[in-house]
PDB file of N, CA and C in Angstrom:
ATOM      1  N   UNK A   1      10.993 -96.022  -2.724  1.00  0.00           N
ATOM      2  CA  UNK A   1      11.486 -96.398  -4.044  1.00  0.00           C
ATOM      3  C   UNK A   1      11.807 -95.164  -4.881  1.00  0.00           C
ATOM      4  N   UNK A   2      11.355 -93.993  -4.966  1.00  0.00           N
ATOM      5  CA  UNK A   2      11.051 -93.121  -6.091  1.00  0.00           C
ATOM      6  C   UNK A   2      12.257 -92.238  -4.962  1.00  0.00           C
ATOM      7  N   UNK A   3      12.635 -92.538  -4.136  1.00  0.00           N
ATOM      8  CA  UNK A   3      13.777 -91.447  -3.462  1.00  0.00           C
ATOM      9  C   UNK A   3      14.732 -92.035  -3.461  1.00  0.00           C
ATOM     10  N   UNK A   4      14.756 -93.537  -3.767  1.00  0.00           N
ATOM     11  CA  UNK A   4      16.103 -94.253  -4.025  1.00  0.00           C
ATOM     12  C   UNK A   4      16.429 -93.589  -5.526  1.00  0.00           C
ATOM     13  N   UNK A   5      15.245 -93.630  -6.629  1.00  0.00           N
ATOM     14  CA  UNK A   5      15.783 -93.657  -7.536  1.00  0.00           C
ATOM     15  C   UNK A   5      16.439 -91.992  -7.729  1.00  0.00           C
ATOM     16  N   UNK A   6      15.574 -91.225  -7.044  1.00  0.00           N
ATOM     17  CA  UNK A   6      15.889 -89.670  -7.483  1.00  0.00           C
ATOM     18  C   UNK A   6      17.548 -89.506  -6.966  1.00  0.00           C
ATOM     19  N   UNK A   7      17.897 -89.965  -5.859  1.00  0.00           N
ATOM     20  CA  UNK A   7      19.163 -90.070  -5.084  1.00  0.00           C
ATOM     21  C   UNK A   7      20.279 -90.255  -6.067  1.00  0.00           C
ATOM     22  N   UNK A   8      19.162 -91.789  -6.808  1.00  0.00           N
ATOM     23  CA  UNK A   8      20.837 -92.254  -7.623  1.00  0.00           C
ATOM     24  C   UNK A   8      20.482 -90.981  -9.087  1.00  0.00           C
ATOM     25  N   UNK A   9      19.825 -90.742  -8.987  1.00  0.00           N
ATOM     26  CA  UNK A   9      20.060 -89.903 -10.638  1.00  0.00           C
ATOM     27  C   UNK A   9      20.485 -88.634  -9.927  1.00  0.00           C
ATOM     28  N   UNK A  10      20.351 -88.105  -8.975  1.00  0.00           N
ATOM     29  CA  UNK A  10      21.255 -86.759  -8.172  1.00  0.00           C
ATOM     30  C   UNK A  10      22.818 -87.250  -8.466  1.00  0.00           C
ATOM     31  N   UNK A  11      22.924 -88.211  -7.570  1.00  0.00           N
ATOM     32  CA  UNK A  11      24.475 -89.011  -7.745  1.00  0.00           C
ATOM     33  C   UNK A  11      25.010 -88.412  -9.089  1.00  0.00           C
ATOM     34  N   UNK A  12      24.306 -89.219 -10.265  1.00  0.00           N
ATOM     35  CA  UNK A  12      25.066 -89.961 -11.623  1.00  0.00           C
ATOM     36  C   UNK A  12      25.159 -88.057 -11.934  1.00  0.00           C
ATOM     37  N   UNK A  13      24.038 -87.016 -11.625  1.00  0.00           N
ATOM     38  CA  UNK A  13      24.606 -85.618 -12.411  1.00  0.00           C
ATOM     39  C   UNK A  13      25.414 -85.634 -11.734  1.00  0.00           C
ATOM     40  N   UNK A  14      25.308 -85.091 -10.046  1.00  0.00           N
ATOM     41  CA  UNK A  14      26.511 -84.659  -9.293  1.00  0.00           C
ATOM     42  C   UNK A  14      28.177 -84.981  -9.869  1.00  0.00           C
ATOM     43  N   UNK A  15      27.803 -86.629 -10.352  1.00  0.00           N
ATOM     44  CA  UNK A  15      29.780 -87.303 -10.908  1.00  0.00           C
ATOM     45  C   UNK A  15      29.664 -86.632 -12.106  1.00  0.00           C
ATOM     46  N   UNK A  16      29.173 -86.520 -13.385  1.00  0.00           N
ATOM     47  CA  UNK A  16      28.873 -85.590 -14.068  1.00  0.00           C
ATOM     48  C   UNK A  16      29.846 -84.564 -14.418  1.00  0.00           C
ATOM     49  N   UNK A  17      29.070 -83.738 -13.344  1.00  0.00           N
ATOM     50  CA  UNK A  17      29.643 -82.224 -13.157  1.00  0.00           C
ATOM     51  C   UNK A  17      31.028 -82.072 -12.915  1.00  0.00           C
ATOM     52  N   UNK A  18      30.939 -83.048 -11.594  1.00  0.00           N
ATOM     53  CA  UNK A  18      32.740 -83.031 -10.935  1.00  0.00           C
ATOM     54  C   UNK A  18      33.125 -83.463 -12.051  1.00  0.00           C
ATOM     55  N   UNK A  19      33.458 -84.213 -13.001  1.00  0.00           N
ATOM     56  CA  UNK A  19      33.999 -84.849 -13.744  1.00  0.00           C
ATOM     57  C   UNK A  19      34.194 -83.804 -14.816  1.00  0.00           C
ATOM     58  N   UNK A  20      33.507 -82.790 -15.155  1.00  0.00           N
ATOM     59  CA  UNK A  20      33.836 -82.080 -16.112  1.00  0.00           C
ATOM     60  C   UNK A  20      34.569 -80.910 -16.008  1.00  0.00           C
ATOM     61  N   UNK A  21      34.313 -80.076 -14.294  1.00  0.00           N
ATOM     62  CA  UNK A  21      34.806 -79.516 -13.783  1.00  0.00           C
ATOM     63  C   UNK A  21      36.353 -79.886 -13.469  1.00  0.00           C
ATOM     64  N   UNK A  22      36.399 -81.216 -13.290  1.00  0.00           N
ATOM     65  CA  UNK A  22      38.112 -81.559 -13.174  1.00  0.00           C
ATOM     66  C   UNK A  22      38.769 -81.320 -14.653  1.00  0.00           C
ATOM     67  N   UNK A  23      37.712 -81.337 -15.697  1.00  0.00           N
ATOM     68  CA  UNK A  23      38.707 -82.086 -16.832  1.00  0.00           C
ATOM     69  C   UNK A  23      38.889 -80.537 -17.335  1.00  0.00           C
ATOM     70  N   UNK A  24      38.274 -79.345 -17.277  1.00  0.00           N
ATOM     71  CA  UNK A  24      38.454 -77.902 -16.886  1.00  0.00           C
ATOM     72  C   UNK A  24      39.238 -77.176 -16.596  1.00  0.00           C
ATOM     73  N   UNK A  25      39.784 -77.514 -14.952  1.00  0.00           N
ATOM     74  CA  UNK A  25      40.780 -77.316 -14.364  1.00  0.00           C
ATOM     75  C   UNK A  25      41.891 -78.126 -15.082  1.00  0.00           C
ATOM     76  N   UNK A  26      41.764 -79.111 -15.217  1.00  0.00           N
ATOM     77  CA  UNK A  26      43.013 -79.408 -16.240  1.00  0.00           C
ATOM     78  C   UNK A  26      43.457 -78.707 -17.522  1.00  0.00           C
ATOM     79  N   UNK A  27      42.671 -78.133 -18.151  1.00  0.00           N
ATOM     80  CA  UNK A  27      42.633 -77.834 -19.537  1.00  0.00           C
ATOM     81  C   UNK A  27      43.404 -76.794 -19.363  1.00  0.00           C
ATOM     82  N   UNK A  28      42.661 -75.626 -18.286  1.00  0.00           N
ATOM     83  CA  UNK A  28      43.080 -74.398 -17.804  1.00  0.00           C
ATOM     84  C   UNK A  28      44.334 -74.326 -16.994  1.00  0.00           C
ATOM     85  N   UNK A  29      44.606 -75.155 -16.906  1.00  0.00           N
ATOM     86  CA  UNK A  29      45.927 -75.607 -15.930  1.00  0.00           C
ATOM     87  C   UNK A  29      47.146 -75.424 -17.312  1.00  0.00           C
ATOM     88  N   UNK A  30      46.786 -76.282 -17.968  1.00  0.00           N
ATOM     89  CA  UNK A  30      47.635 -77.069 -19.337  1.00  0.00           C
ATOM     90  C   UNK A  30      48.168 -75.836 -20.122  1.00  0.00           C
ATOM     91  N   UNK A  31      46.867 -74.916 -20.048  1.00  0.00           N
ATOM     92  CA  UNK A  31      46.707 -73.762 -20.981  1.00  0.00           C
ATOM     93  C   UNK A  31      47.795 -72.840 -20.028  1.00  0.00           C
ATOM     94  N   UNK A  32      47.258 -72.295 -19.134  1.00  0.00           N
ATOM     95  CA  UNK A  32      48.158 -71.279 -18.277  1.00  0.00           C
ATOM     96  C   UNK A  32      49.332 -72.162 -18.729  1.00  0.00           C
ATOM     97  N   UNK A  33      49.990 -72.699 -18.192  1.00  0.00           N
ATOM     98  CA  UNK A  33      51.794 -73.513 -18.365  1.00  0.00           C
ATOM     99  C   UNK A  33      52.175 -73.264 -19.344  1.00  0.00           C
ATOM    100  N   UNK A  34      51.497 -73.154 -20.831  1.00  0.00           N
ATOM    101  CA  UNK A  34      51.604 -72.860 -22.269  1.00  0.00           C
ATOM    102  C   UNK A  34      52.011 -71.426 -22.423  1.00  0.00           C
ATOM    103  N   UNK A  35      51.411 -70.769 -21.669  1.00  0.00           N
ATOM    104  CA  UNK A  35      51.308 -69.560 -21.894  1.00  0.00           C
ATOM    105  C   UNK A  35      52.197 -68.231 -20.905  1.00  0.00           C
ATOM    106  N   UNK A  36      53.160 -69.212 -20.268  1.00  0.00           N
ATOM    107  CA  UNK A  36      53.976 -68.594 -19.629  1.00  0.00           C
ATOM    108  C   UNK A  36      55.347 -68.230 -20.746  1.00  0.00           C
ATOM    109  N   UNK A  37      55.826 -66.677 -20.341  1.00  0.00           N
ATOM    110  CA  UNK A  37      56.591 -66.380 -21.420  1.00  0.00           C
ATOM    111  C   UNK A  37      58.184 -66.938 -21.262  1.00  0.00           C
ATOM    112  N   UNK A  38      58.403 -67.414 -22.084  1.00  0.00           N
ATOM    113  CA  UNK A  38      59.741 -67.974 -21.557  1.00  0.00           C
ATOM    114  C   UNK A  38      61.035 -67.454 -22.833  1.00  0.00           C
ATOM    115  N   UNK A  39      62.320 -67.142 -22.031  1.00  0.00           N
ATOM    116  CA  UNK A  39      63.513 -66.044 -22.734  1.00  0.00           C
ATOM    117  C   UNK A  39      64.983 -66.778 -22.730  1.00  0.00           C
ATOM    118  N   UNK A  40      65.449 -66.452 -22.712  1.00  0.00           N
ATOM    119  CA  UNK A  40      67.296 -66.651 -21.994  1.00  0.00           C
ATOM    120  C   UNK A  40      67.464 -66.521 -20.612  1.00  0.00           C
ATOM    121  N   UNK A  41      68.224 -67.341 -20.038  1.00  0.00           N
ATOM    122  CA  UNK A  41      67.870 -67.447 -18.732  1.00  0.00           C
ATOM    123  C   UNK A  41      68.932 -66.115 -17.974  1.00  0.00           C
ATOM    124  N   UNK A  42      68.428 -65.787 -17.068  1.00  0.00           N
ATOM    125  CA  UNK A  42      68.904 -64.506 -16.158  1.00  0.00           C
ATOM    126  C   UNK A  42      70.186 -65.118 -15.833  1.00  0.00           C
ATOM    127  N   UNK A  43      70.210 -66.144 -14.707  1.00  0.00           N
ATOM    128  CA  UNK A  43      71.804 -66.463 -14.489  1.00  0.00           C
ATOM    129  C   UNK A  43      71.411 -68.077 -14.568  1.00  0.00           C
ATOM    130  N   UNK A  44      72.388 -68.846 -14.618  1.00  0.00           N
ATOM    131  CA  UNK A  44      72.992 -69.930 -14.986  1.00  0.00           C
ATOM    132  C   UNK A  44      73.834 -70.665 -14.388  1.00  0.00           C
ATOM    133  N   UNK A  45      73.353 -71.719 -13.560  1.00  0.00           N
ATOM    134  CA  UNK A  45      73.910 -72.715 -12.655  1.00  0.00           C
ATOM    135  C   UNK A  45      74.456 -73.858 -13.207  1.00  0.00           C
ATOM    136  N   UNK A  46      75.197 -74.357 -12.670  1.00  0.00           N
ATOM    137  CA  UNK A  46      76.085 -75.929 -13.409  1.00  0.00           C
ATOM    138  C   UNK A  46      76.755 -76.548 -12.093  1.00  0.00           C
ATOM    139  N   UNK A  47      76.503 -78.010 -12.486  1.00  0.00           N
ATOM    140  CA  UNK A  47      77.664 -78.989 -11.595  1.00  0.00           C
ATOM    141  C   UNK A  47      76.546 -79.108  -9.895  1.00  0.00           C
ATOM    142  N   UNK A  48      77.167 -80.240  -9.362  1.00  0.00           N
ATOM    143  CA  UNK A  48      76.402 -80.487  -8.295  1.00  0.00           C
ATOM    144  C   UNK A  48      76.394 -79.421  -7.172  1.00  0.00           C
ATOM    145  N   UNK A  49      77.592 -78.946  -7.183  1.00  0.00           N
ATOM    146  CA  UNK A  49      77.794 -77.422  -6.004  1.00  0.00           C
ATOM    147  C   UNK A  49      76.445 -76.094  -6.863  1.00  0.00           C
ATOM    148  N   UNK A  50      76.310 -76.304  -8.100  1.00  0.00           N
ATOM    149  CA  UNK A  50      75.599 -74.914  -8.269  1.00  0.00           C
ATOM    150  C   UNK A  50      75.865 -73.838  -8.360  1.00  0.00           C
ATOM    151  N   UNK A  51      77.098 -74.136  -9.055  1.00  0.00           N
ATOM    152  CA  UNK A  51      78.071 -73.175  -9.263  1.00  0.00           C
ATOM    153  C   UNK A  51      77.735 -72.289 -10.102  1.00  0.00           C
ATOM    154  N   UNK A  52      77.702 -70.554 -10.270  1.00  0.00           N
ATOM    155  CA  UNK A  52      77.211 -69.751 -11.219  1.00  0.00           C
ATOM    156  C   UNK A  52      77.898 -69.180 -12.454  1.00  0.00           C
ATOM    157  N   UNK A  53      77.337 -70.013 -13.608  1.00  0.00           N
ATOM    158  CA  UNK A  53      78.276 -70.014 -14.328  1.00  0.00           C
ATOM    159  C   UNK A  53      77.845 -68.372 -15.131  1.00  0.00           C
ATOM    160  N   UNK A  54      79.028 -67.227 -15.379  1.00  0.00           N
ATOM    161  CA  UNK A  54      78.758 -66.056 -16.074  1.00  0.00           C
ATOM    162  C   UNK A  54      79.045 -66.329 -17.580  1.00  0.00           C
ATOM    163  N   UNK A  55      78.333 -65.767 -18.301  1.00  0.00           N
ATOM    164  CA  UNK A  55      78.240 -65.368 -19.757  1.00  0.00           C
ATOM    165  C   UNK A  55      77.972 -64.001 -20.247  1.00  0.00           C
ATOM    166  N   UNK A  56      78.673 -64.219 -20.951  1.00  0.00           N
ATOM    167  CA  UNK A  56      79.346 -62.581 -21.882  1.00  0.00           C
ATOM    168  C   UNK A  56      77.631 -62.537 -22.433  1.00  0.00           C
ATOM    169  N   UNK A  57      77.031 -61.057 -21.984  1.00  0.00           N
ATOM    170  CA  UNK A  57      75.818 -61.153 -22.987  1.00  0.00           C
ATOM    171  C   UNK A  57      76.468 -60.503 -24.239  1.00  0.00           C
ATOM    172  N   UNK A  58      75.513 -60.550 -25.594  1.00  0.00           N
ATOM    173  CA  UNK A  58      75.741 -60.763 -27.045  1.00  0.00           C
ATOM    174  C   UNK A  58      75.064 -59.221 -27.435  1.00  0.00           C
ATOM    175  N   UNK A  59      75.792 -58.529 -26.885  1.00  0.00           N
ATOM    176  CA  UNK A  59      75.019 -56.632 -27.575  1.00  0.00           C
ATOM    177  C   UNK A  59      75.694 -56.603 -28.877  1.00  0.00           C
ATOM    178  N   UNK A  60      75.036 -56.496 -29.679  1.00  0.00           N
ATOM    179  CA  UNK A  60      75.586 -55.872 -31.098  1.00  0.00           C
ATOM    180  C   UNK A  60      74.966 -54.296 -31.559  1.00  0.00           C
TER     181      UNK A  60
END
């Protein structure tokens, strides 16, 4: 009886943990993606072929 119960209260931390540990990796996931630097794009594709479309860059 007393190793059934210790088992299930091992269980209920063990889901616990995983459960917080996933929600973690998510956060940190969410965060990194946020935090990627993003500019004007290098080159520039269009149309179903993928065709490369050029643009005049803007030096002043």
């Amino acid at each position: 009886m007393n190793k059934q119960i210790a088992m299930n209260r091992l269980c209920c931390i063990l889901a616990e943990m995983n459960a917080r540990n996933r929600q973690k990796e998510k956060s940190l996931a969410r965060m990194e993606h946020a935090r990627l630097e993003r500019g004007n794009p290098v080159r520039v594709y269009e149309g179903m072929r993928f065709v490369r479309r050029f643009e005049h860059s803007r030096n002043n």
